[in-house]
C-alpha atoms as a PDB file:
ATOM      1  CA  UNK A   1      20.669 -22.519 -18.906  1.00  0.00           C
ATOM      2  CA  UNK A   2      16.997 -23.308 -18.207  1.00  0.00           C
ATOM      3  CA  UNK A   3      17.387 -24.763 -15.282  1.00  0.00           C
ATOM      4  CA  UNK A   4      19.082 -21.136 -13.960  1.00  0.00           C
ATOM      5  CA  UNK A   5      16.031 -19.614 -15.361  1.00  0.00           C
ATOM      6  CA  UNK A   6      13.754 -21.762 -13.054  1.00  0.00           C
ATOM      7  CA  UNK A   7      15.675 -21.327 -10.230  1.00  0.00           C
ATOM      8  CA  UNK A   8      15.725 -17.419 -11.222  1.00  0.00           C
ATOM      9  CA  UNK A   9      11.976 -17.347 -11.653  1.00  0.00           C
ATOM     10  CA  UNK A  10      11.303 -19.331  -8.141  1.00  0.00           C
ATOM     11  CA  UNK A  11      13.821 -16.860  -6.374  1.00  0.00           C
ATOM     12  CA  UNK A  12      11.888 -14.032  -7.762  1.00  0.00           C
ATOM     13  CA  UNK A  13       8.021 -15.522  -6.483  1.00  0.00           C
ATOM     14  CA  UNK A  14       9.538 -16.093  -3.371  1.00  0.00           C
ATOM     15  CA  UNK A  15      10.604 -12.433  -3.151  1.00  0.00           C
ATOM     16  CA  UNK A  16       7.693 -11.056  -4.629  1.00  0.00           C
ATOM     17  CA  UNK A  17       5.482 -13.452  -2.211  1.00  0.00           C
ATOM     18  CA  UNK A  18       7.123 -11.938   0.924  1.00  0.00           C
ATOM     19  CA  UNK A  19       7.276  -8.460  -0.363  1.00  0.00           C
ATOM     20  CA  UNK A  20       3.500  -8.710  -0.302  1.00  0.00           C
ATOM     21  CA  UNK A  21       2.768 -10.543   2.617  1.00  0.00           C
ATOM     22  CA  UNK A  22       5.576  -7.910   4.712  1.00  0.00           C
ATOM     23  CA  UNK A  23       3.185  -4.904   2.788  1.00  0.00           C
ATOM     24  CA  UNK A  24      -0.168  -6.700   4.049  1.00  0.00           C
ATOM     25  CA  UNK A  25       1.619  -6.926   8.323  1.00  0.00           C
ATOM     26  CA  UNK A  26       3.200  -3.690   8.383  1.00  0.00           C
ATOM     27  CA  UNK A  27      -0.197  -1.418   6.741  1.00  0.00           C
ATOM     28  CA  UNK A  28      -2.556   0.044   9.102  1.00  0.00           C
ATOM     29  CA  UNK A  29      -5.038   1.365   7.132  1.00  0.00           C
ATOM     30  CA  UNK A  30      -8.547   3.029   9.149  1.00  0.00           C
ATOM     31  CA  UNK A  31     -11.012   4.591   8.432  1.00  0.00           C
ATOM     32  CA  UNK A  32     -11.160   8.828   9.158  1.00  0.00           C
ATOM     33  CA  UNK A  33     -13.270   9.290  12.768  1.00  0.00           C
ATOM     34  CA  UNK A  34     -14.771  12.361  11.526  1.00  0.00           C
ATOM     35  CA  UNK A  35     -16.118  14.284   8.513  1.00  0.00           C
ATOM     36  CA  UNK A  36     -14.582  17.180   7.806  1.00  0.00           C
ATOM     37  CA  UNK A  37     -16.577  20.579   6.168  1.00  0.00           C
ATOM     38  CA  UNK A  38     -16.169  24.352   5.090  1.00  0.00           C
ATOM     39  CA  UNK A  39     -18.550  26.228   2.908  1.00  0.00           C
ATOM     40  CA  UNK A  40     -19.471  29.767   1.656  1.00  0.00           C
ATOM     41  CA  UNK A  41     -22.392  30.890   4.166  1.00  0.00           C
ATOM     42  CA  UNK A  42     -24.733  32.932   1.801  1.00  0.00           C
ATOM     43  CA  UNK A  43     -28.610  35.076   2.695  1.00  0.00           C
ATOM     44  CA  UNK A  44     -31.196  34.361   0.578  1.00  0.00           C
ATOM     45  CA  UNK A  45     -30.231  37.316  -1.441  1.00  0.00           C
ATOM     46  CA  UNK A  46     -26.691  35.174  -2.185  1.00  0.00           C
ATOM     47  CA  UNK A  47     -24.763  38.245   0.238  1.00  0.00           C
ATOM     48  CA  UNK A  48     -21.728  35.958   2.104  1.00  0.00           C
ATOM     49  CA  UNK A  49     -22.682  35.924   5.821  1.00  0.00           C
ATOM     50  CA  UNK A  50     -19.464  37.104   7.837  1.00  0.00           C
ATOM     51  CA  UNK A  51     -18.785  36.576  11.525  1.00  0.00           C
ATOM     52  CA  UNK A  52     -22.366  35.435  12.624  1.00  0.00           C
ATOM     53  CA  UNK A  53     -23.418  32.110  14.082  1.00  0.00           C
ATOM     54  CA  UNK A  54     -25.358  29.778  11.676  1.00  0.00           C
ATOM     55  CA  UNK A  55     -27.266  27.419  12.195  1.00  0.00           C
ATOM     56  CA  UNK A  56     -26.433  23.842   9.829  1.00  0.00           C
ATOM     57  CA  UNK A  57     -28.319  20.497   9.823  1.00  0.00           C
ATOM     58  CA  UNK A  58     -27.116  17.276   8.372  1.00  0.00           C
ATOM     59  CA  UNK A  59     -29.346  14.471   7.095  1.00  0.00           C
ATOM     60  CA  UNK A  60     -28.714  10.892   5.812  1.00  0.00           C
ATOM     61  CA  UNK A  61     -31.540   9.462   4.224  1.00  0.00           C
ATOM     62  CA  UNK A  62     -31.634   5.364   2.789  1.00  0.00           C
ATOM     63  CA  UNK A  63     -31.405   5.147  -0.878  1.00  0.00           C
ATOM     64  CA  UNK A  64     -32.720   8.762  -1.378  1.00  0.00           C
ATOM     65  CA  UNK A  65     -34.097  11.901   0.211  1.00  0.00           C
ATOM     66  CA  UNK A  66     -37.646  10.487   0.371  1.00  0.00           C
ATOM     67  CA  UNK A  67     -36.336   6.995   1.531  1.00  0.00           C
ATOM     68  CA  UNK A  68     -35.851   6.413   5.326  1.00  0.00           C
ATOM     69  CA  UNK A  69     -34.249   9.195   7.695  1.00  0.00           C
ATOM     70  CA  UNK A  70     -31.190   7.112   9.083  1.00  0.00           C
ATOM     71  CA  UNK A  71     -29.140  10.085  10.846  1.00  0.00           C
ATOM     72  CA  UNK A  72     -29.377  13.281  11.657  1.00  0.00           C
ATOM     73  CA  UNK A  73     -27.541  16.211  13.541  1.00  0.00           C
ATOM     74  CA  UNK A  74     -27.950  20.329  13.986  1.00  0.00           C
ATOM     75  CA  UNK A  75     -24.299  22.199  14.074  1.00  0.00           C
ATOM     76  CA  UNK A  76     -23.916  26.311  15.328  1.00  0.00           C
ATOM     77  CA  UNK A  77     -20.654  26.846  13.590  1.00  0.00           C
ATOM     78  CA  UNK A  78     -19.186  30.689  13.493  1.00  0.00           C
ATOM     79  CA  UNK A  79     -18.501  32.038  10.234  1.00  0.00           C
ATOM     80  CA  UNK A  80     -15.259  34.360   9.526  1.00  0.00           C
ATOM     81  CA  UNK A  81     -13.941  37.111   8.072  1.00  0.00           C
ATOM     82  CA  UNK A  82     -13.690  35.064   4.652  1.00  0.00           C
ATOM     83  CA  UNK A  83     -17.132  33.899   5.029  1.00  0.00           C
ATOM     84  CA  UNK A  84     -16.808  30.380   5.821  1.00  0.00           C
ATOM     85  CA  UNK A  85     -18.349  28.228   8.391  1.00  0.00           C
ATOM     86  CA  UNK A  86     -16.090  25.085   9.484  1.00  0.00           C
ATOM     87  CA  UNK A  87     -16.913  21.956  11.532  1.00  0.00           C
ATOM     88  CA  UNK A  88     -15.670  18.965  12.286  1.00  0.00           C
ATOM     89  CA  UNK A  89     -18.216  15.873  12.719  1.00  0.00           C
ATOM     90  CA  UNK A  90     -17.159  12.578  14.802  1.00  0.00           C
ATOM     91  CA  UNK A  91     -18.383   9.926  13.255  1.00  0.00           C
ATOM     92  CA  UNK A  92     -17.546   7.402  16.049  1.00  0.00           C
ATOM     93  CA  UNK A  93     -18.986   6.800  19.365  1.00  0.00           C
ATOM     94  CA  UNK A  94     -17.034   7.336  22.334  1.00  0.00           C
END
């Protein structure tokens, strides 16, 4: 009987063992291309900003906002009727 068990439990790794490696082939996993972002578009007074053309500027600074600007990029989006101002970033080069 433990000799069935053994030959049970090395069946089993060998399954499990090609189960995983079949997972690891067949997975394509990338990264997303672009950044996606919607926001409320507010005045200073807080009043949503409807239908207009904004102006939005992104920033990535190293370690902090004093450290080193690394990137940076101005958007014109449109906001709508619901206030919002989309836009889609590509974060790769072409």
């Amino acid at each position: 009987m433990l000799i069935y068990f053994k030959q049970a439990f090395n069946h089993m790794k060998k399954i499990i063992s090609l189960t995983f490696l079949m997972a690891t082939l067949l997975s394509h996993a990338q990264a997303p291309e672009g950044i996606n972002y919607q926001a409320v578009v507010r005045d200073n007074l807080g009043t949503p900003i409807e239908n207009s053309l904004v102006s939005l500027k992104i920033a990535i600074y190293q370690s902090s906002t004093s450290g080193l600007l690394v990137f940076e990029e101005s958007f014109s989006p449109n906001t709508n009727s619901l206030w919002t101002g989309q836009f889609y970033y590509w974060t790769r080069e072409t």
